[in-house]
PDB file of N, CA and C in Angstrom:
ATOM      1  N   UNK A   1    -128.707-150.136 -88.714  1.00  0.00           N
ATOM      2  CA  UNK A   1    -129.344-148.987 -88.112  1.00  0.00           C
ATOM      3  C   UNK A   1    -129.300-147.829 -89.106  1.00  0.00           C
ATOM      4  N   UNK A   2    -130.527-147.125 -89.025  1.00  0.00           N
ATOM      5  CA  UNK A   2    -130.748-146.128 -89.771  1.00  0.00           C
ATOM      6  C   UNK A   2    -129.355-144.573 -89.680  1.00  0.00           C
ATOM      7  N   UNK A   3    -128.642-144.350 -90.272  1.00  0.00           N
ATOM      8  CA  UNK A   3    -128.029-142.762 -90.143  1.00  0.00           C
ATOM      9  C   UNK A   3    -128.894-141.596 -90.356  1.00  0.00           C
ATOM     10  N   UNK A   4    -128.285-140.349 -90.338  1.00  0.00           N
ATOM     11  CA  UNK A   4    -129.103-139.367 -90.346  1.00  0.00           C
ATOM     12  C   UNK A   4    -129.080-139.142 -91.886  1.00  0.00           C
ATOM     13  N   UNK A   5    -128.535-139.549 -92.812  1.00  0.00           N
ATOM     14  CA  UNK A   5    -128.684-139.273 -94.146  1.00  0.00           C
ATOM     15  C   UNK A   5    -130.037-140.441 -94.405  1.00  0.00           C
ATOM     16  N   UNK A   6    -130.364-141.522 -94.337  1.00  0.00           N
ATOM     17  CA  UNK A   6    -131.421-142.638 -94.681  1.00  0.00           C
ATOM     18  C   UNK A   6    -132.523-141.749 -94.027  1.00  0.00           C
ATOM     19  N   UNK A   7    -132.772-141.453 -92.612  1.00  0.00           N
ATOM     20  CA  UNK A   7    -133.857-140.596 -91.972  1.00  0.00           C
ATOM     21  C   UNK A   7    -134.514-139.476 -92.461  1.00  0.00           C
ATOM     22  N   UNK A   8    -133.171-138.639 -93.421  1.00  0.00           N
ATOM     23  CA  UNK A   8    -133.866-137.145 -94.071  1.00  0.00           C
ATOM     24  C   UNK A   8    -134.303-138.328 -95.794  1.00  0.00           C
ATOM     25  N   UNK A   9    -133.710-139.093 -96.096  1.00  0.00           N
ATOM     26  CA  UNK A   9    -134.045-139.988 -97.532  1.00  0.00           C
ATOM     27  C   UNK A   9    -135.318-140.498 -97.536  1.00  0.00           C
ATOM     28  N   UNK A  10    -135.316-141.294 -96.691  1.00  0.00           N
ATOM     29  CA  UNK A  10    -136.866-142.243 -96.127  1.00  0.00           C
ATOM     30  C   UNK A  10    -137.954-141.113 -96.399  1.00  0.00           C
ATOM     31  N   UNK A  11    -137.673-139.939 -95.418  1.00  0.00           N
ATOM     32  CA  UNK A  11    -138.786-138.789 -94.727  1.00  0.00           C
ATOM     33  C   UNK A  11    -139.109-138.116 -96.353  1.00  0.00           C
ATOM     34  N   UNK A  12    -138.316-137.862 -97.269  1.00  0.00           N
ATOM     35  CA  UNK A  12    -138.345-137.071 -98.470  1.00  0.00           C
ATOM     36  C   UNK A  12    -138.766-137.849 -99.447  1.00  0.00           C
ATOM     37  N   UNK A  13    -138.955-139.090 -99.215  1.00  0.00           N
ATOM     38  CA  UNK A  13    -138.964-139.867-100.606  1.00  0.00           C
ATOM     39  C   UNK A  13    -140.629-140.489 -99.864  1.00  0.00           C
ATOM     40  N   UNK A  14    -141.439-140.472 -98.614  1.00  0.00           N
ATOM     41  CA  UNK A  14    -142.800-140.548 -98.517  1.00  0.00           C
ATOM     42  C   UNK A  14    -143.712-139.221 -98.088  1.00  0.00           C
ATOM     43  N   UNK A  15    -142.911-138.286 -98.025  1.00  0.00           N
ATOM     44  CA  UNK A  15    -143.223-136.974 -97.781  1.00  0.00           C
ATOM     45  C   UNK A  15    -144.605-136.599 -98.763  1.00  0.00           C
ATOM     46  N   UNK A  16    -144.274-136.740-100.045  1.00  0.00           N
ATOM     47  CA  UNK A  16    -144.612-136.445-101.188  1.00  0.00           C
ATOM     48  C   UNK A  16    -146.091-137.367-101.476  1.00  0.00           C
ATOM     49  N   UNK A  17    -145.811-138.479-100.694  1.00  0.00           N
ATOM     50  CA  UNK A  17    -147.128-139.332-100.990  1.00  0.00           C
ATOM     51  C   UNK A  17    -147.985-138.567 -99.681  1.00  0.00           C
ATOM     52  N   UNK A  18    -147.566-137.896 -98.632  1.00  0.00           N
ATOM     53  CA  UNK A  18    -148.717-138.104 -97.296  1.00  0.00           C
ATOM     54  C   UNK A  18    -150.013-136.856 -97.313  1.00  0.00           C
ATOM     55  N   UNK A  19    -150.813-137.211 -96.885  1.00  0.00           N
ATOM     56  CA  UNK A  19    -151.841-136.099 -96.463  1.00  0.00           C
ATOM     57  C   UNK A  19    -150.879-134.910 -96.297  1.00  0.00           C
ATOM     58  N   UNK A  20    -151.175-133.905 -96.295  1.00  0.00           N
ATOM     59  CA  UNK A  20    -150.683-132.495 -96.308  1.00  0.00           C
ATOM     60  C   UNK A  20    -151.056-132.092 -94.921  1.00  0.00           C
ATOM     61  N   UNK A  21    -152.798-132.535 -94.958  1.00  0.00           N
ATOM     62  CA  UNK A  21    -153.176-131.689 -93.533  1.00  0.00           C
ATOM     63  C   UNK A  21    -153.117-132.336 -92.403  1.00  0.00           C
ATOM     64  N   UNK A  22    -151.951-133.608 -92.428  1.00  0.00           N
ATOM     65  CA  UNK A  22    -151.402-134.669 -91.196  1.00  0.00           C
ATOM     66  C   UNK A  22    -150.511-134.281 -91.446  1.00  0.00           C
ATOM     67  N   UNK A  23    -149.624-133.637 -91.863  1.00  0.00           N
ATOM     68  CA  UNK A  23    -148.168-134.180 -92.474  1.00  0.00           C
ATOM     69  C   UNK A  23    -147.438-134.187 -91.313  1.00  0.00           C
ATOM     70  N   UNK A  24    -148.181-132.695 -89.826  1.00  0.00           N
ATOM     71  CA  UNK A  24    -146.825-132.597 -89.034  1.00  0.00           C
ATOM     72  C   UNK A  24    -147.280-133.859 -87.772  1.00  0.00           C
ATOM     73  N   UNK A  25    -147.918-134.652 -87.992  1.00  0.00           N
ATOM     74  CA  UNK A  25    -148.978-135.664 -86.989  1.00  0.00           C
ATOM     75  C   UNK A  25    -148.007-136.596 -87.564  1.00  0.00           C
ATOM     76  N   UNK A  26    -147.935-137.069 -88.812  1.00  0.00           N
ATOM     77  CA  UNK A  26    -146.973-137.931 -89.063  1.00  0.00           C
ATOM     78  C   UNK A  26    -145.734-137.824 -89.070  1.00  0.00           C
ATOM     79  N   UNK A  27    -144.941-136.760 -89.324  1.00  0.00           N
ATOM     80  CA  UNK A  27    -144.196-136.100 -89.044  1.00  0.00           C
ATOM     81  C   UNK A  27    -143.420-136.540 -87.739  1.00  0.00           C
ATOM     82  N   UNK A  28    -144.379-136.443 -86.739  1.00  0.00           N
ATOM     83  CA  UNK A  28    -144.088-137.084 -85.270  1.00  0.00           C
ATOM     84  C   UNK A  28    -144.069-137.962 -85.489  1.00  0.00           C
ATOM     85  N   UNK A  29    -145.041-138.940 -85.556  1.00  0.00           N
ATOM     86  CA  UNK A  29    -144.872-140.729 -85.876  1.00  0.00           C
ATOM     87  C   UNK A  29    -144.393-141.158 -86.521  1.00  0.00           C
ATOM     88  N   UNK A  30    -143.249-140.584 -87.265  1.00  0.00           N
ATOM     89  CA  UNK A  30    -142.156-141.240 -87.874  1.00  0.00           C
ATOM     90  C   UNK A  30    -141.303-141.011 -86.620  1.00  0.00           C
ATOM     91  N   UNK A  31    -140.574-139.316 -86.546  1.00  0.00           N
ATOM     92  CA  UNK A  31    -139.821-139.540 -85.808  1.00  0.00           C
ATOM     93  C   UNK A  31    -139.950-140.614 -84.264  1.00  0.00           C
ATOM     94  N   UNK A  32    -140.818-140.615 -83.719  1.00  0.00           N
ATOM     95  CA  UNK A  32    -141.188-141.621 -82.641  1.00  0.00           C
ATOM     96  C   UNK A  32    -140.701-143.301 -83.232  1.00  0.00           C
ATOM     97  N   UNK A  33    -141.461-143.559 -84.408  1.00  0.00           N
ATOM     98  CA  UNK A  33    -141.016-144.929 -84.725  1.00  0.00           C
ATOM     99  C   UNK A  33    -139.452-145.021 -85.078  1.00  0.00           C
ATOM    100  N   UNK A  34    -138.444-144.141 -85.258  1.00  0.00           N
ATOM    101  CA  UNK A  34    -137.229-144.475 -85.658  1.00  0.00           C
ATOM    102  C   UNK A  34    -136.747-144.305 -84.357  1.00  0.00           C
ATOM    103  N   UNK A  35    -137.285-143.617 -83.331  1.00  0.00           N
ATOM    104  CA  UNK A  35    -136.772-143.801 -81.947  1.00  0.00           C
ATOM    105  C   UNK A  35    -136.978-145.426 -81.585  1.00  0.00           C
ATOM    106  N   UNK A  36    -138.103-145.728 -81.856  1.00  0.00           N
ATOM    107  CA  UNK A  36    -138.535-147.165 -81.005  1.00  0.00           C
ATOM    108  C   UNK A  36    -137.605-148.295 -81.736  1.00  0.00           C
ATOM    109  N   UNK A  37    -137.223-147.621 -82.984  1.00  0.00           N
ATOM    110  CA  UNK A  37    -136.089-148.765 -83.629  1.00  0.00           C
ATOM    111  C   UNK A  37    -134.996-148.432 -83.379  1.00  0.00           C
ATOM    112  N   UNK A  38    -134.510-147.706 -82.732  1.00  0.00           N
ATOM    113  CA  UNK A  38    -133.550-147.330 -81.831  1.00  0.00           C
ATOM    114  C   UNK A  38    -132.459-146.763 -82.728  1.00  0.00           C
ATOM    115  N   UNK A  39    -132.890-145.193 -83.755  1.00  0.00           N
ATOM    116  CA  UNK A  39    -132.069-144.034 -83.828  1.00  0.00           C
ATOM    117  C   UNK A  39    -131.782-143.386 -82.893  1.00  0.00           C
ATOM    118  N   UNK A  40    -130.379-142.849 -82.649  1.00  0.00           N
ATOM    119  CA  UNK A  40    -130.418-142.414 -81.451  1.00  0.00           C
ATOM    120  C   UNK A  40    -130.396-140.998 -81.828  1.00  0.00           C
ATOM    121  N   UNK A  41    -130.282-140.356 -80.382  1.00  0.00           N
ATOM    122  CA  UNK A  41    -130.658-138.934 -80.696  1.00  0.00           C
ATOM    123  C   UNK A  41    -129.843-138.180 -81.309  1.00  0.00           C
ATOM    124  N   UNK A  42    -128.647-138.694 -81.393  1.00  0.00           N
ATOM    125  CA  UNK A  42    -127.300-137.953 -82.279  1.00  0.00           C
ATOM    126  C   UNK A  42    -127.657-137.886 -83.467  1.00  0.00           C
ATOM    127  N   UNK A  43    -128.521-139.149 -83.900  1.00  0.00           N
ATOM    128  CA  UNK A  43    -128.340-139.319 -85.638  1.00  0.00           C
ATOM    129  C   UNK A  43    -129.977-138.369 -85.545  1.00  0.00           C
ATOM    130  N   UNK A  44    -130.605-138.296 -85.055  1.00  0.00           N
ATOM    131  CA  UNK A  44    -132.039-137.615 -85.429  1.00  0.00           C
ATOM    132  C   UNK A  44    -131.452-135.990 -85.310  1.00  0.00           C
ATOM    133  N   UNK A  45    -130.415-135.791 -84.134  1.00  0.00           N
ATOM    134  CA  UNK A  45    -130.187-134.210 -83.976  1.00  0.00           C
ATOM    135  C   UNK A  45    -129.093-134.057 -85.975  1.00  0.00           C
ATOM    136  N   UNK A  46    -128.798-134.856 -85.725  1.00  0.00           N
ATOM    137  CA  UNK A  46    -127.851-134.726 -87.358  1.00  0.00           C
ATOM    138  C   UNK A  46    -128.742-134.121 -88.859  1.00  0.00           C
ATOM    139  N   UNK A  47    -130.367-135.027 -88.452  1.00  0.00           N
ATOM    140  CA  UNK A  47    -130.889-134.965 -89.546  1.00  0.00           C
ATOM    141  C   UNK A  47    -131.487-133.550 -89.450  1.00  0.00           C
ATOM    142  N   UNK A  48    -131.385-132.973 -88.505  1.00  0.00           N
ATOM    143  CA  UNK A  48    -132.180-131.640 -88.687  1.00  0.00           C
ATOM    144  C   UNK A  48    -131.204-130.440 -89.642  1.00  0.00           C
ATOM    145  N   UNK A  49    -132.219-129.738 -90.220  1.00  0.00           N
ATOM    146  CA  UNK A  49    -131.640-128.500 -91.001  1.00  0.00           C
ATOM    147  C   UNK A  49    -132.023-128.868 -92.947  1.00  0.00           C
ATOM    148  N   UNK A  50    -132.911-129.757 -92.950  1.00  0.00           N
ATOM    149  CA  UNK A  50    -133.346-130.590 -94.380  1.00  0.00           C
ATOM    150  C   UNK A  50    -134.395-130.106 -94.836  1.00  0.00           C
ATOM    151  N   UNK A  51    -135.722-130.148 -93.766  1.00  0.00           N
ATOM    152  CA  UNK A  51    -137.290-130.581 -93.858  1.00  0.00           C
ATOM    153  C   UNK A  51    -137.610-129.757 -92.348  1.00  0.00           C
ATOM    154  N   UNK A  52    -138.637-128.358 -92.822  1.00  0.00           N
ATOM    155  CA  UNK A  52    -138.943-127.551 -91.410  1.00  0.00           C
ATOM    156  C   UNK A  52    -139.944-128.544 -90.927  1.00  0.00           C
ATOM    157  N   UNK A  53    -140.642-129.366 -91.208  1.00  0.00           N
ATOM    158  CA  UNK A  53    -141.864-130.205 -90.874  1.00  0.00           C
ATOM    159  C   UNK A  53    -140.762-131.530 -89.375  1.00  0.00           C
ATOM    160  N   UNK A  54    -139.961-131.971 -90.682  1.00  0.00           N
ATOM    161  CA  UNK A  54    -139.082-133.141 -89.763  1.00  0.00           C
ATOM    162  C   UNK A  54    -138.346-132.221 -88.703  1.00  0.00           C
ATOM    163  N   UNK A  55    -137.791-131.062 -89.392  1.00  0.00           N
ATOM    164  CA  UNK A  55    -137.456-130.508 -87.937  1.00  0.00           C
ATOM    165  C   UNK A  55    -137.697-130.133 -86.813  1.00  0.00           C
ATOM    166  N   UNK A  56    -139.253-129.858 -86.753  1.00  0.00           N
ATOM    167  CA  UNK A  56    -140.438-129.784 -85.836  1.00  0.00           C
ATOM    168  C   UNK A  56    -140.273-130.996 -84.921  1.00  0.00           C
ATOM    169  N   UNK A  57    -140.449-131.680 -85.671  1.00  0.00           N
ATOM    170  CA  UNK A  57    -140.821-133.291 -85.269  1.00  0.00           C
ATOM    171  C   UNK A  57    -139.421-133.891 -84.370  1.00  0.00           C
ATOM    172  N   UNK A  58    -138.730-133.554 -84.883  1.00  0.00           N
ATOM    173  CA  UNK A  58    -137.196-133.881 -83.924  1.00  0.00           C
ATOM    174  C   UNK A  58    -136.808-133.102 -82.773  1.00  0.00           C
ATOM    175  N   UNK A  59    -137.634-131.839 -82.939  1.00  0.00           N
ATOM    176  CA  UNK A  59    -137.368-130.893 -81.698  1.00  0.00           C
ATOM    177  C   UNK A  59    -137.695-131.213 -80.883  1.00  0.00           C
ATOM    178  N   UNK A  60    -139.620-131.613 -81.283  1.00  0.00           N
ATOM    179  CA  UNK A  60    -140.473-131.788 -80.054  1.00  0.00           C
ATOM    180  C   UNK A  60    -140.027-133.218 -79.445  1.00  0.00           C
ATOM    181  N   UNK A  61    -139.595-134.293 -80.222  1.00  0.00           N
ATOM    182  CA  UNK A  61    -139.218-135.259 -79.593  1.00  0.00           C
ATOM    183  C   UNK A  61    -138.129-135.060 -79.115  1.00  0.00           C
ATOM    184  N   UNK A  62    -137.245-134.264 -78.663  1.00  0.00           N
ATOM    185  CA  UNK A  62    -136.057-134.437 -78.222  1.00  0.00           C
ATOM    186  C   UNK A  62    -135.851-132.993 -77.262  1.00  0.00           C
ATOM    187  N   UNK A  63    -137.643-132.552 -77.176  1.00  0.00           N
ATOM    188  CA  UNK A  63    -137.689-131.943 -76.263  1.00  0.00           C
ATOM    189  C   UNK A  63    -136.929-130.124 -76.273  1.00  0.00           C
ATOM    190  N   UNK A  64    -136.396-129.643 -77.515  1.00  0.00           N
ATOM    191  CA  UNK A  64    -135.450-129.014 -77.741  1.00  0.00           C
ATOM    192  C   UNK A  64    -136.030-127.510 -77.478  1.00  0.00           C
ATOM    193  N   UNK A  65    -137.358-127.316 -77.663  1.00  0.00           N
ATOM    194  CA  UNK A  65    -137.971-126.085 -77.796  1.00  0.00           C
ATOM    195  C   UNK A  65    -138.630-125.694 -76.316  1.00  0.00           C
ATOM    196  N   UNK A  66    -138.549-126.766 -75.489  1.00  0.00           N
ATOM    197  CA  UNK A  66    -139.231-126.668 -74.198  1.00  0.00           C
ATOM    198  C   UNK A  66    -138.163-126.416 -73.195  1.00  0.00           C
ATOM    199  N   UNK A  67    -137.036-126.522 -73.589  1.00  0.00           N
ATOM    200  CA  UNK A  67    -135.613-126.380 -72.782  1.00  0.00           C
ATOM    201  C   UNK A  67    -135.201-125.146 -73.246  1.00  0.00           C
ATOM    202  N   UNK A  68    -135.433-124.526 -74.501  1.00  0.00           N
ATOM    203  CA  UNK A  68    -134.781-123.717 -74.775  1.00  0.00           C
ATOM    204  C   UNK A  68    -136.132-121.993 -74.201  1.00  0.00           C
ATOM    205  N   UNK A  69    -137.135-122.478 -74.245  1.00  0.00           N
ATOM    206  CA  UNK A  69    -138.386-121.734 -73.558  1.00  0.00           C
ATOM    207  C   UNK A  69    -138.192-121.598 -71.825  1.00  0.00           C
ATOM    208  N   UNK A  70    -137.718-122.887 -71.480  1.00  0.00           N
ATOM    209  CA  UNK A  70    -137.099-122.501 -69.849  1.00  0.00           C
ATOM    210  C   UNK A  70    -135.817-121.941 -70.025  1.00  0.00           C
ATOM    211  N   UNK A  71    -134.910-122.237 -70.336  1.00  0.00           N
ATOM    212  CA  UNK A  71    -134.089-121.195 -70.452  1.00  0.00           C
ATOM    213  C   UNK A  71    -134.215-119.535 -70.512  1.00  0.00           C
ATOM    214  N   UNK A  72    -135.025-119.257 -71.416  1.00  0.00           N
ATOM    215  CA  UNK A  72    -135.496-117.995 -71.766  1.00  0.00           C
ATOM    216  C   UNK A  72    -135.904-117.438 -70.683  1.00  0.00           C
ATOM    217  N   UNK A  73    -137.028-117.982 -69.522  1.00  0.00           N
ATOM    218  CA  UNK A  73    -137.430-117.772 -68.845  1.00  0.00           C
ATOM    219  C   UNK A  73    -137.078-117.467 -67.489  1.00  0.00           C
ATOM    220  N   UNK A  74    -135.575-118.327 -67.284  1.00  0.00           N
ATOM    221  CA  UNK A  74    -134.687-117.877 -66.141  1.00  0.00           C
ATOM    222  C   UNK A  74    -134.037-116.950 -66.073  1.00  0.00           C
ATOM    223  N   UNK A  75    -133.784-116.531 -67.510  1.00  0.00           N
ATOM    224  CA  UNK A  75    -132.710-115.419 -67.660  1.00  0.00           C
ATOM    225  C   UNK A  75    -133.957-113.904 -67.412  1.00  0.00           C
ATOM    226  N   UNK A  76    -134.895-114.392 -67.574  1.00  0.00           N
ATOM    227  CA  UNK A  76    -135.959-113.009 -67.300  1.00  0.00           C
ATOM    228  C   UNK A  76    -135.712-112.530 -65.664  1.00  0.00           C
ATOM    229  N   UNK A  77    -135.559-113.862 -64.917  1.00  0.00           N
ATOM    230  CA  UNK A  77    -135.523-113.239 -63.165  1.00  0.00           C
ATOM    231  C   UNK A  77    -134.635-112.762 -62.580  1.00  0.00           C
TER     232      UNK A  77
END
């Protein structure tokens, strides 16, 4: 199984080959495919703080920016 050091390695070492104006489309479809190979969310929350693109991509899959937007929003009432 992949760690969070191989995930930011993998992501940096095809980064460089991808379309630019997909990058954050793939971006997602990586992170999604290392989910379906079953990284778990510990090792994807690990890999963040590398790559603002992969970090995007780990948020939205792990849902991080939509929890932290409701949050925000309770504390308003």
């Amino acid at each position: 199984m992949l760690d969070s050091n191989k995930v930011i390695e993998l992501w940096q070492f095809f980064k460089e080959y991808l379309d630019q104006k997909q990058i954050e489309v793939i971006a997602e479809k990586y992170v999604d495919l290392l989910a379906d190979y079953g990284v778990s969310d510990v090792e994807l929350q690990d890999a963040i703080g590398h790559d603002d693109i992969l970090d995007d991509a780990i948020n939205y899959y792990l849902d991080v920016d939509n929890e932290d937007k409701h949050d925000d929003e309770l504390e308003d009432y």
